[in-house]
Protein backbone atom coordinates (compact mmCIF):
# COMPACT_ATOMS: atom_id res chain seq x y z
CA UNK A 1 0.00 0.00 0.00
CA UNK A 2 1.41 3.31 -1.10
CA UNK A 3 2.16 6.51 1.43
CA UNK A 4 -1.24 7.75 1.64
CA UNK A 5 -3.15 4.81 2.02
CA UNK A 6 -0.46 3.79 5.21
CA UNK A 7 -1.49 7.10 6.77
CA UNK A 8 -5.26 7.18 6.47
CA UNK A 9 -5.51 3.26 7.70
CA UNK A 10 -3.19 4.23 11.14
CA UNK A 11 -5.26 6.79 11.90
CA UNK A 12 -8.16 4.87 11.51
CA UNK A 13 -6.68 1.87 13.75
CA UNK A 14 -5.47 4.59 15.58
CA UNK A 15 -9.03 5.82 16.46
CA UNK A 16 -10.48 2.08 16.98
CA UNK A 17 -7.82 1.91 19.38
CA UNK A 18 -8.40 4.88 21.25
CA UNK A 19 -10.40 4.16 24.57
CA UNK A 20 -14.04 5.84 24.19
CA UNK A 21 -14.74 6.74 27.63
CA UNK A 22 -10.86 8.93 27.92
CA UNK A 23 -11.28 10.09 24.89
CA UNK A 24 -15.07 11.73 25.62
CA UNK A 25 -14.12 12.95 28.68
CA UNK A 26 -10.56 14.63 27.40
CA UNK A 27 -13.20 16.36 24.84
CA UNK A 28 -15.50 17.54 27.19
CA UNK A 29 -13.12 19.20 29.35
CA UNK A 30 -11.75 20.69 26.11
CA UNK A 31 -15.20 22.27 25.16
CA UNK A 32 -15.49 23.61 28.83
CA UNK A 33 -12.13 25.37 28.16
CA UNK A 34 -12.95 27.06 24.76
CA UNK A 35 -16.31 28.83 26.05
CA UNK A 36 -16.56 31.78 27.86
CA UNK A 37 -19.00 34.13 29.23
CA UNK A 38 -18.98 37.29 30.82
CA UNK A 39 -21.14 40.87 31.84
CA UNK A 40 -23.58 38.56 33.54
CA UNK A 41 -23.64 35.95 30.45
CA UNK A 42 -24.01 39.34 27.88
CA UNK A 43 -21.27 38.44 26.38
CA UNK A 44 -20.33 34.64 25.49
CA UNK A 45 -17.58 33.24 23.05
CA UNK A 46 -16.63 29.67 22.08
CA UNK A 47 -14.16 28.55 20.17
CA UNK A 48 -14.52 24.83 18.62
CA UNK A 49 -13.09 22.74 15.66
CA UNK A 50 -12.43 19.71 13.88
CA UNK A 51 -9.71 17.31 12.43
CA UNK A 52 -10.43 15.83 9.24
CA UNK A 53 -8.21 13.26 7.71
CA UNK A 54 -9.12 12.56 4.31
CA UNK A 55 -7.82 9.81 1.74
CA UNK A 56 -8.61 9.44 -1.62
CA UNK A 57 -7.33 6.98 -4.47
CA UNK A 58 -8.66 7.15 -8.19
CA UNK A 59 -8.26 6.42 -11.81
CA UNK A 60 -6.50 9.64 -13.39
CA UNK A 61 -7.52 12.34 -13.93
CA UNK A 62 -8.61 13.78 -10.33
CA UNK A 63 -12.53 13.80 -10.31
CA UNK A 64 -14.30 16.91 -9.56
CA UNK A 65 -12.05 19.77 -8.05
CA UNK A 66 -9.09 18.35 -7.06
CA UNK A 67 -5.73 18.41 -7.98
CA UNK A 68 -3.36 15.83 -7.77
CA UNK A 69 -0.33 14.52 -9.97
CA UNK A 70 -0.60 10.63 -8.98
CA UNK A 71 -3.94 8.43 -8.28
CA UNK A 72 -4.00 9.06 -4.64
CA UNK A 73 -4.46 11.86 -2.28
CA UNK A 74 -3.78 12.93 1.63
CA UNK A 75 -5.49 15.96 2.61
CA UNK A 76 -5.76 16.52 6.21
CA UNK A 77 -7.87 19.39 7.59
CA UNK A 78 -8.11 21.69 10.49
CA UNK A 79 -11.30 23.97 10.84
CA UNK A 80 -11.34 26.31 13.79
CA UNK A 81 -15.23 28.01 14.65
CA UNK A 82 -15.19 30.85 16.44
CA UNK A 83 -18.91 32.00 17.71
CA UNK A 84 -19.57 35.33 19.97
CA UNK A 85 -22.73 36.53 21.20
CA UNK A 86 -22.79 39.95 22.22
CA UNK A 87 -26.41 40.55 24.07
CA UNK A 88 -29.35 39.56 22.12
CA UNK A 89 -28.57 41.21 18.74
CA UNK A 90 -25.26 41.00 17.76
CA UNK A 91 -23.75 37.66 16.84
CA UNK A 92 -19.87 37.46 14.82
CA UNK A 93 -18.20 34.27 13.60
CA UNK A 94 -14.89 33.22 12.03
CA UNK A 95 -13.49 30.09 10.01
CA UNK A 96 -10.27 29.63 9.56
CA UNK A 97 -8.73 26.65 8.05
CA UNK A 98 -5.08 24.73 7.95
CA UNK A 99 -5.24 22.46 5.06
CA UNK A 100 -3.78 21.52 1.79
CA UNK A 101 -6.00 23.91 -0.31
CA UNK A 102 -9.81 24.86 -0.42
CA UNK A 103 -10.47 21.73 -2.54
CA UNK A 104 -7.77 18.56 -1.94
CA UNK A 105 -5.20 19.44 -3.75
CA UNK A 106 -0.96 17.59 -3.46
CA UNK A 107 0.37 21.06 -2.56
CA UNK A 108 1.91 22.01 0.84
CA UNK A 109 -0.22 23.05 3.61
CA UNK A 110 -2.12 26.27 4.41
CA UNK A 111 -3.76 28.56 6.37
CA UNK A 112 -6.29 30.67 5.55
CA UNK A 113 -9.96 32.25 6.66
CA UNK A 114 -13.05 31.11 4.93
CA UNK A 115 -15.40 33.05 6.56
CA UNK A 116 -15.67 36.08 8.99
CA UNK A 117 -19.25 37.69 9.02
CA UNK A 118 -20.97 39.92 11.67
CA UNK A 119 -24.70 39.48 11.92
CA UNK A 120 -27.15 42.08 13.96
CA UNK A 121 -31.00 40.74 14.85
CA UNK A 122 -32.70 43.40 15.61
CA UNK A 123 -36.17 41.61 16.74
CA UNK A 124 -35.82 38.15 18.97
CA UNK A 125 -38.89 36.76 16.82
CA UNK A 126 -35.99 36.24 13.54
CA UNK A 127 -38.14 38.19 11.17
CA UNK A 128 -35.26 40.30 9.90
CA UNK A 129 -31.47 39.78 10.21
CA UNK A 130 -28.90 41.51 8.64
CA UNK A 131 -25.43 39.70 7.93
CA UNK A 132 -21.77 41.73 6.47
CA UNK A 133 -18.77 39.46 6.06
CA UNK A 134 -17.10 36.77 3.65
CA UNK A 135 -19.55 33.42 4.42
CA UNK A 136 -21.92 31.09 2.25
CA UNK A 137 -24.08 31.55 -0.22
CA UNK A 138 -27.60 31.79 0.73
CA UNK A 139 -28.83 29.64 -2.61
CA UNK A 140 -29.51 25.92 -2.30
CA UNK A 141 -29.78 23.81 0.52
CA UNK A 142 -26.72 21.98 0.59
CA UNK A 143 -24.44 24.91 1.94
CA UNK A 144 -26.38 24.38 5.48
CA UNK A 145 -25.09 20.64 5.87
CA UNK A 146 -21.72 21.13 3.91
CA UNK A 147 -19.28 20.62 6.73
CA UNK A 148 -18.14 17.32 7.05
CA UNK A 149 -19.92 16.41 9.96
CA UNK A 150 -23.37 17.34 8.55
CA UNK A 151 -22.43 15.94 5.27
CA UNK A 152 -23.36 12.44 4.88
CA UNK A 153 -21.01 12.36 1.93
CA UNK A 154 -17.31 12.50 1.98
CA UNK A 155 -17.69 15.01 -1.23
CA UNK A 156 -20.04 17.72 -2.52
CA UNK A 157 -22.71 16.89 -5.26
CA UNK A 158 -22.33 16.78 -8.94
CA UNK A 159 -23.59 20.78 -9.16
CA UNK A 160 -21.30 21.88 -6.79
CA UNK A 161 -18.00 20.67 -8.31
CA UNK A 162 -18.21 19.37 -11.95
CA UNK A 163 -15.97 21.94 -13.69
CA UNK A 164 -17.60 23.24 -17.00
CA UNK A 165 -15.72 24.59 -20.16
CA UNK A 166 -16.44 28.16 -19.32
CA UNK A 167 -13.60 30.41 -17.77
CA UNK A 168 -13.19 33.17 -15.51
CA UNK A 169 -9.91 34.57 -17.20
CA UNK A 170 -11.30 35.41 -20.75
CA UNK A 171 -14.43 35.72 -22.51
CA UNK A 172 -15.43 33.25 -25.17
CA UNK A 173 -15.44 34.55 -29.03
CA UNK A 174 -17.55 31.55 -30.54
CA UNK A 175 -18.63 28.33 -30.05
CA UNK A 176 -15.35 26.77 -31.79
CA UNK A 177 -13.40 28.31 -28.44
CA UNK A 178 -16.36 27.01 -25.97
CA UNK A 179 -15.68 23.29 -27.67
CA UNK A 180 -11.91 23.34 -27.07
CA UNK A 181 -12.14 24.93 -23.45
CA UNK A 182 -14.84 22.28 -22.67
CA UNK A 183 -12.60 19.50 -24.53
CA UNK A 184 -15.14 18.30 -26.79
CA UNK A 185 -13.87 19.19 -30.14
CA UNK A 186 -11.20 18.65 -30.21
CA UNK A 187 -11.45 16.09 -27.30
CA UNK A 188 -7.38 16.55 -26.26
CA UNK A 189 -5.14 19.25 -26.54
CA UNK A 190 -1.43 18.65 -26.85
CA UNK A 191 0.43 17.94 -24.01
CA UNK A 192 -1.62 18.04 -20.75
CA UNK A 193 -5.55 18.89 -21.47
CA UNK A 194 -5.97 19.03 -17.80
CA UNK A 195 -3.51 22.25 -17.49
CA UNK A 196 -6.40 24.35 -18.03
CA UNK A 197 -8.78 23.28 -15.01
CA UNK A 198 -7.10 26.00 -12.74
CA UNK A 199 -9.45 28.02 -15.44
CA UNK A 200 -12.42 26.12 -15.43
CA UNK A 201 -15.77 26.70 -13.60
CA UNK A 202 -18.35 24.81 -12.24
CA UNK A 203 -21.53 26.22 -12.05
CA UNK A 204 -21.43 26.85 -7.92
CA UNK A 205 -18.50 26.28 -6.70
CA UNK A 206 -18.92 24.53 -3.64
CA UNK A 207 -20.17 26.61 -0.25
CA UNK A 208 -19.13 30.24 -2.30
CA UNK A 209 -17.78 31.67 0.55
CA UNK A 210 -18.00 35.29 -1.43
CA UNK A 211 -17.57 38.85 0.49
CA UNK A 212 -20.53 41.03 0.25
CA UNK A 213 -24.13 41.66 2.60
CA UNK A 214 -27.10 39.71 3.13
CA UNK A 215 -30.89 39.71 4.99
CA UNK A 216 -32.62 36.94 5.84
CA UNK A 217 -35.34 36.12 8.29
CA UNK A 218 -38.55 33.90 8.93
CA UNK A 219 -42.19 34.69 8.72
CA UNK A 220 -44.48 32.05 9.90
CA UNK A 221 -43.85 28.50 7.59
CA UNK A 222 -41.55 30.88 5.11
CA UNK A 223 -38.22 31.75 5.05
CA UNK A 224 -36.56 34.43 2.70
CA UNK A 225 -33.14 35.34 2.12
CA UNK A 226 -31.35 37.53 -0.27
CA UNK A 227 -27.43 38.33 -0.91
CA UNK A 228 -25.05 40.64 -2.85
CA UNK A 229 -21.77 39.07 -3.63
CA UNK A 230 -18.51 40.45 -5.30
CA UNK A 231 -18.31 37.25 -7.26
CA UNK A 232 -20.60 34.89 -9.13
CA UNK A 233 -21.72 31.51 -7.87
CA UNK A 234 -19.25 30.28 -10.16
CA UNK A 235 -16.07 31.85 -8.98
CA UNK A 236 -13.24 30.35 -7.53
CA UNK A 237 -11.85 30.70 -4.00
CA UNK A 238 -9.01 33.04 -4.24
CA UNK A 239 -11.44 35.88 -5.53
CA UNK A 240 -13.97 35.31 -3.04
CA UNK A 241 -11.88 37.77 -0.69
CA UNK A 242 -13.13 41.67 -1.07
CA UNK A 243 -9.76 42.49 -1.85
CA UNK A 244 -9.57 40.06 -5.14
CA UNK A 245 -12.08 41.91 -7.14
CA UNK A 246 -13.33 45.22 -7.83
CA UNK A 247 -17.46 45.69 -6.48
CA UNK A 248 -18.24 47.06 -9.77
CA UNK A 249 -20.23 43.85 -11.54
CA UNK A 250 -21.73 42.43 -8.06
CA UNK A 251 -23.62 39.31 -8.00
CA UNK A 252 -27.30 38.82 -6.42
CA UNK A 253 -28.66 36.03 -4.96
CA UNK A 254 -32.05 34.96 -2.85
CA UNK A 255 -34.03 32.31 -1.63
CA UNK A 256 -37.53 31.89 -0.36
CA UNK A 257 -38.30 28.50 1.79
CA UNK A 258 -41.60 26.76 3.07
CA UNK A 259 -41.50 24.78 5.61
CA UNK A 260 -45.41 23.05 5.69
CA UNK A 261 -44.36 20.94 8.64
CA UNK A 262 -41.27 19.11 10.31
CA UNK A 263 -41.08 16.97 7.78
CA UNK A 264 -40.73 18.88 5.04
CA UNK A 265 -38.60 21.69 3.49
CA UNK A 266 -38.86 23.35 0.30
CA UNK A 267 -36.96 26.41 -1.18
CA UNK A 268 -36.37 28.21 -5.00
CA UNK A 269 -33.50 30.23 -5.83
CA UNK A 270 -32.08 32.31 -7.85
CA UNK A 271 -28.79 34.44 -8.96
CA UNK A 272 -27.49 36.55 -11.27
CA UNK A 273 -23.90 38.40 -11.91
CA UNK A 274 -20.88 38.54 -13.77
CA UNK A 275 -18.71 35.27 -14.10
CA UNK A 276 -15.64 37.06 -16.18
CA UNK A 277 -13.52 38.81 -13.62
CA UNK A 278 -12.16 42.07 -14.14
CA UNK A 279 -8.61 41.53 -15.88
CA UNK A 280 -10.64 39.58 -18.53
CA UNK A 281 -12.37 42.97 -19.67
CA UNK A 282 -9.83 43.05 -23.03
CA UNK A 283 -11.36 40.21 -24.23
CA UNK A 284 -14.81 40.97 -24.17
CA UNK A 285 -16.79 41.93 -27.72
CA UNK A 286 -16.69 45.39 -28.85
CA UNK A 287 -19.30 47.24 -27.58
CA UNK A 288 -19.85 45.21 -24.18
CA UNK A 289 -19.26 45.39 -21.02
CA UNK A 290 -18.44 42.46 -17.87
CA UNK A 291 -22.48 42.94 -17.00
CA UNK A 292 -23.31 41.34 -20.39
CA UNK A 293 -21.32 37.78 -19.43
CA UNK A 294 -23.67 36.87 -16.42
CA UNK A 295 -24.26 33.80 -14.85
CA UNK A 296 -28.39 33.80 -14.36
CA UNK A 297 -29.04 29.95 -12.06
CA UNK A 298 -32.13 29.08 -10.76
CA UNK A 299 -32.74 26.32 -8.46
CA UNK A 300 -35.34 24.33 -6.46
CA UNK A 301 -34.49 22.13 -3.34
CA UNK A 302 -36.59 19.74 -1.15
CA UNK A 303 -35.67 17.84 1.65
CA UNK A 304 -37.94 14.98 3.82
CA UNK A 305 -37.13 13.22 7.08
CA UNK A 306 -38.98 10.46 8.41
CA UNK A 307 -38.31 7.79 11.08
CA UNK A 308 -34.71 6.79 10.44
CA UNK A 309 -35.09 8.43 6.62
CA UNK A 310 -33.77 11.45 5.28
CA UNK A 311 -34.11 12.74 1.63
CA UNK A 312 -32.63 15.98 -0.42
CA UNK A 313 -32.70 16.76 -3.72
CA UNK A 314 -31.55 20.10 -5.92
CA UNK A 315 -32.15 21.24 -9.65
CA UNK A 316 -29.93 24.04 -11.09
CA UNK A 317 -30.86 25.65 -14.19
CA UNK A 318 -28.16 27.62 -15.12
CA UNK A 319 -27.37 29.78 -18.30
CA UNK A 320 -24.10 31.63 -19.32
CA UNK A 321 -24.51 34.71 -21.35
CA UNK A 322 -22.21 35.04 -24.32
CA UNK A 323 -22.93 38.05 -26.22
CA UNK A 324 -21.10 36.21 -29.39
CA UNK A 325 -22.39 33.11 -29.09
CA UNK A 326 -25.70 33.86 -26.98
CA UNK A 327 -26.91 31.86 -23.83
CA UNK A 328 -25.48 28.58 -23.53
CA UNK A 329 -26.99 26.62 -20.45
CA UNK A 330 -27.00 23.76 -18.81
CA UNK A 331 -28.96 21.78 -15.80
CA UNK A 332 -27.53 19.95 -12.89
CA UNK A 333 -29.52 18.04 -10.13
CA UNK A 334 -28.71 15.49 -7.27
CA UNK A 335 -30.99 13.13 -5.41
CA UNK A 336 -30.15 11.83 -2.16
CA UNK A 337 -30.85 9.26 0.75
CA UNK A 338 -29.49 8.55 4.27
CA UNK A 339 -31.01 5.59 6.11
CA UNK A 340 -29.84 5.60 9.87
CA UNK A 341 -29.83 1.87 10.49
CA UNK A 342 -28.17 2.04 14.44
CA UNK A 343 -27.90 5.19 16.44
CA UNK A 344 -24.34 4.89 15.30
CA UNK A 345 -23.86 3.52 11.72
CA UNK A 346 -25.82 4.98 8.99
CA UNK A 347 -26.15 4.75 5.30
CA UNK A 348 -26.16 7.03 2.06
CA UNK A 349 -26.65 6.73 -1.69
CA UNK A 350 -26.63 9.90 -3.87
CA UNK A 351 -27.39 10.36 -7.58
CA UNK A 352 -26.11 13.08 -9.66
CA UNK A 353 -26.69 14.34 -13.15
CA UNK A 354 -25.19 17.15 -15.33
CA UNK A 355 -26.62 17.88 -18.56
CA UNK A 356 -25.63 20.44 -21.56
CA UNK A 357 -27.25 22.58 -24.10
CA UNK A 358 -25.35 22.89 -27.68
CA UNK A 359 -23.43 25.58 -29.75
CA UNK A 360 -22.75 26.08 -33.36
CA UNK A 361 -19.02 24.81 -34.32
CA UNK A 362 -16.58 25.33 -36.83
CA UNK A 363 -18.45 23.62 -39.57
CA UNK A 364 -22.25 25.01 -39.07
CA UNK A 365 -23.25 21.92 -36.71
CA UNK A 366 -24.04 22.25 -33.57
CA UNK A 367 -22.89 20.02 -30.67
CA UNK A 368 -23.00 20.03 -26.56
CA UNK A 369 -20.43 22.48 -25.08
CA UNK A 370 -20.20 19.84 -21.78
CA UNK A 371 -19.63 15.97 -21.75
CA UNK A 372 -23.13 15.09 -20.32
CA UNK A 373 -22.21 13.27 -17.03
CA UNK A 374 -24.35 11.33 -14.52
CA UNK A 375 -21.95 9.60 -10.92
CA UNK A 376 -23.17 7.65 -8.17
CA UNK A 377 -22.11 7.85 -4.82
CA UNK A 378 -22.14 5.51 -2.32
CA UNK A 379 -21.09 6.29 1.53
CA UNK A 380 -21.61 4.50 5.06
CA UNK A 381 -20.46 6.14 7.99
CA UNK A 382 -20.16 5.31 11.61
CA UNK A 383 -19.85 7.52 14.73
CA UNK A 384 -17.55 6.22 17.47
CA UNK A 385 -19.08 8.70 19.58
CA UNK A 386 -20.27 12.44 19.40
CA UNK A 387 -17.17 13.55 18.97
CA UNK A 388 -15.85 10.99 16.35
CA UNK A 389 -16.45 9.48 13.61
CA UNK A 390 -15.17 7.90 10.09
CA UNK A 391 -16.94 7.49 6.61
CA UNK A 392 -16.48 5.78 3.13
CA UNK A 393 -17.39 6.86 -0.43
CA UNK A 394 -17.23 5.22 -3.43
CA UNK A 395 -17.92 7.05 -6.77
CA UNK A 396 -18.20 5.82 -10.29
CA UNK A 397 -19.21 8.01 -13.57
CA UNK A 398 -18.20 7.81 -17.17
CA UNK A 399 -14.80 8.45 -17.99
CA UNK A 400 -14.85 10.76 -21.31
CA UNK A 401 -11.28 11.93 -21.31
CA UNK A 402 -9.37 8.59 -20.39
CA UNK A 403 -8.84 5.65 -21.49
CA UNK A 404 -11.04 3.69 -19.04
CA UNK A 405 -14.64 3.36 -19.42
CA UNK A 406 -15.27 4.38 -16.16
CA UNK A 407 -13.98 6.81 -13.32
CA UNK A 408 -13.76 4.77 -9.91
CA UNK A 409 -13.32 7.15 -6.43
CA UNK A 410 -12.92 5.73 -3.18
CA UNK A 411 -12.73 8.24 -0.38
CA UNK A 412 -12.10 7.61 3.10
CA UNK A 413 -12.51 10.75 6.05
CA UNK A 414 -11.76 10.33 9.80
CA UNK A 415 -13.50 13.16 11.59
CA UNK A 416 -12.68 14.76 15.19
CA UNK A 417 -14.73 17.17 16.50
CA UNK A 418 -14.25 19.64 19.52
């Protein structure tokens, strides 16, 4: 077994080895020591985290949005939370992260912060709050159970990671260019075709922690949120920060949710901005400007618990705007189930589905700009205790680019939490 696979199995015997009941306790006294509270409980502050060890070992190329030079990956991962409550209105929180990129990548570790946000309620009934920082985007469901705790998955859904041919760094002149970026025609470029994914978007790219504002609140069985953004759903991580790009082409988002009864939760969304960032303006078509490439998604989620049962599900309708070519779009959706079968070992299977519209090429045809992609994911997971816990995915979807018919992913992630 090869370097990474020796390191993710030790720590998992490492973890079967460690005694429960030592373990719980050492973890408990850690959580009293992180939280604080002062001015007669006014003013409280607790600082928690988690280790994640991941593994993962696949037939080349790297699926979804990592990056990786050999068929296996180690990316270990520590989050820090940082929550303060100041009285009854004002609430702050920070991320920060020490891993080996946003997305897994074979690089050398990092430190970074995802998000930082300050939020002020101004009524305890949560009909209005208002929310300034760098944190997630308020579209879709998914973002709310992303962390790896929540997530039943070891990786994000189809929508969220499945890198498209459009770009950020340049603005497509015709369909021909749209083919080639996406790899379709031709299917390889000399030398490395991968070398251009650093380009590449998807169309939401995971959590989008982007800078900007946001409202949100509840009224009765609805919920309604709405964001501006400096970037677009679809931009990457190291222009999510306010000091990246310029606030002259900002993105808005929103989402309205019903909630008819515990069981249920329903929610449509929708955004709109520019996906070209601002050092691509000498590209653009004559005549333009950066608000005339927008990405325009709209999506619908659902989600369902019952007994040991819980379902999810999310559509994205999503359209580019090319003024050269026109609107080239594409939809995206995922279906998923968790079965808890013990209090401690549960269950999940996940289907996801990308598909593209088409584009006129080079010779008056007209052919998808996307390889039209479906992967299934398969992941149990079992919790030592509430603090720990370890899960497996496996992944298969066609394999366009390769020589294999197939892409196989098996992921393995041991999770500490504090």
């Amino acid at each position: 077994m090869k370097t990474t696979g020796r390191i993710v199995v030790g720590c998992l015997l490492g973890a079967l080895a460690m005694p429960a009941r030592s373990s719980e306790d050492f973890i408990d006294r850690l959580d009293e020591s992180l939280s604080v509270s002062a001015l007669g409980g006014a003013f409280r502050g607790r600082l928690s985290g988690s280790l994640d060890l991941e593994g993962y070992f696949f037939s080349q190329p790297p699926p979804g949005l990592m990056v990786a030079s050999g068929p296996e990956l180690f990316a270990p991962r520590l989050s820090m939370f940082l929550d303060v409550q100041l009285g009854e209105k004002i609430y702050a929180f920070v991320q920060a992260r020490v891993d080996r990129g946003f997305d897994p990548t074979d690089g050398g570790m990092e430190g970074r912060f995802d998000e930082y946000a300050l939020r002020l309620t101004p009524w305890q009934d949560g009909r209005f709050n208002f929310q300034v920082g760098k944190f997630a985007t308020v579209v879709g469901s998914w973002v709310h159970r992303h962390g790896s705790w929540d997530n039943p998955f070891v990786t994000a859904p189809l929508p969220y990671e499945n890198l498209t041919g459009m770009w950020d760094v340049a603005a497509v002149r015709n369909g021909s260019t749209l083919l080639r970026w996406a790899h379709v025609q031709p299917k390889h470029f000399p030398g490395d075709a991968f070398a251009d994914s650093r380009f590449r978007l998807p169309i939401i790219w995971g959590p989008s922690y982007a800078t900007g504002a946001a409202i949100s609140g509840e009224v009765g069985k609805f919920t309604y949120a709405g964001e501006i953004k400096n970037g677009a759903l679809a931009s990457r991580p190291e222009y999510w920060g306010s000091d990246e790009v310029r606030w002259d082409h900002p993105t808005y988002s929103a989402r309205v949710g019903f909630r008819p009864d515990e069981r249920w939760t329903m929610g449509f969304s929708a955004s709109a901005g520019s996906y070209l960032l601002p050092s691509a303006a000498p590209t653009i078509a004559p005549g333009t400007s950066l608000d005339d490439y927008r990405e325009v998604v709209l999506a619908q989620d659902v989600g369902f618990a019952w007994h040991h049962w819980q379902l999810w599900a999310e559509a994205f309708e999503t359209r580019f705007e090319i003024p050269t070519v026109g609107d080239v779009r594409t939809t995206a959706y995922y279906v998923e189930a968790k079965y808890k079968f013990t209090p401690q070992f549960s269950g999940a299977v996940r289907w996801n589905e990308q598909v593209f519209g088409t584009v006129s090429d080079s010779v008056g045809g007209r052919l998808p700009w996307g390889y039209d992609r479906w992967r299934i994911d398969v992941a149990p997971s079992f919790r030592f205790t509430p603090h720990v816990q370890v899960k497996l995915q496996y992944s298969v979807q066609p394999d366009d680019l390769g020589a294999h018919d197939y892409q196989h992913t098996l992921a393995v992630q041991f999770t500490v939490r504090f």
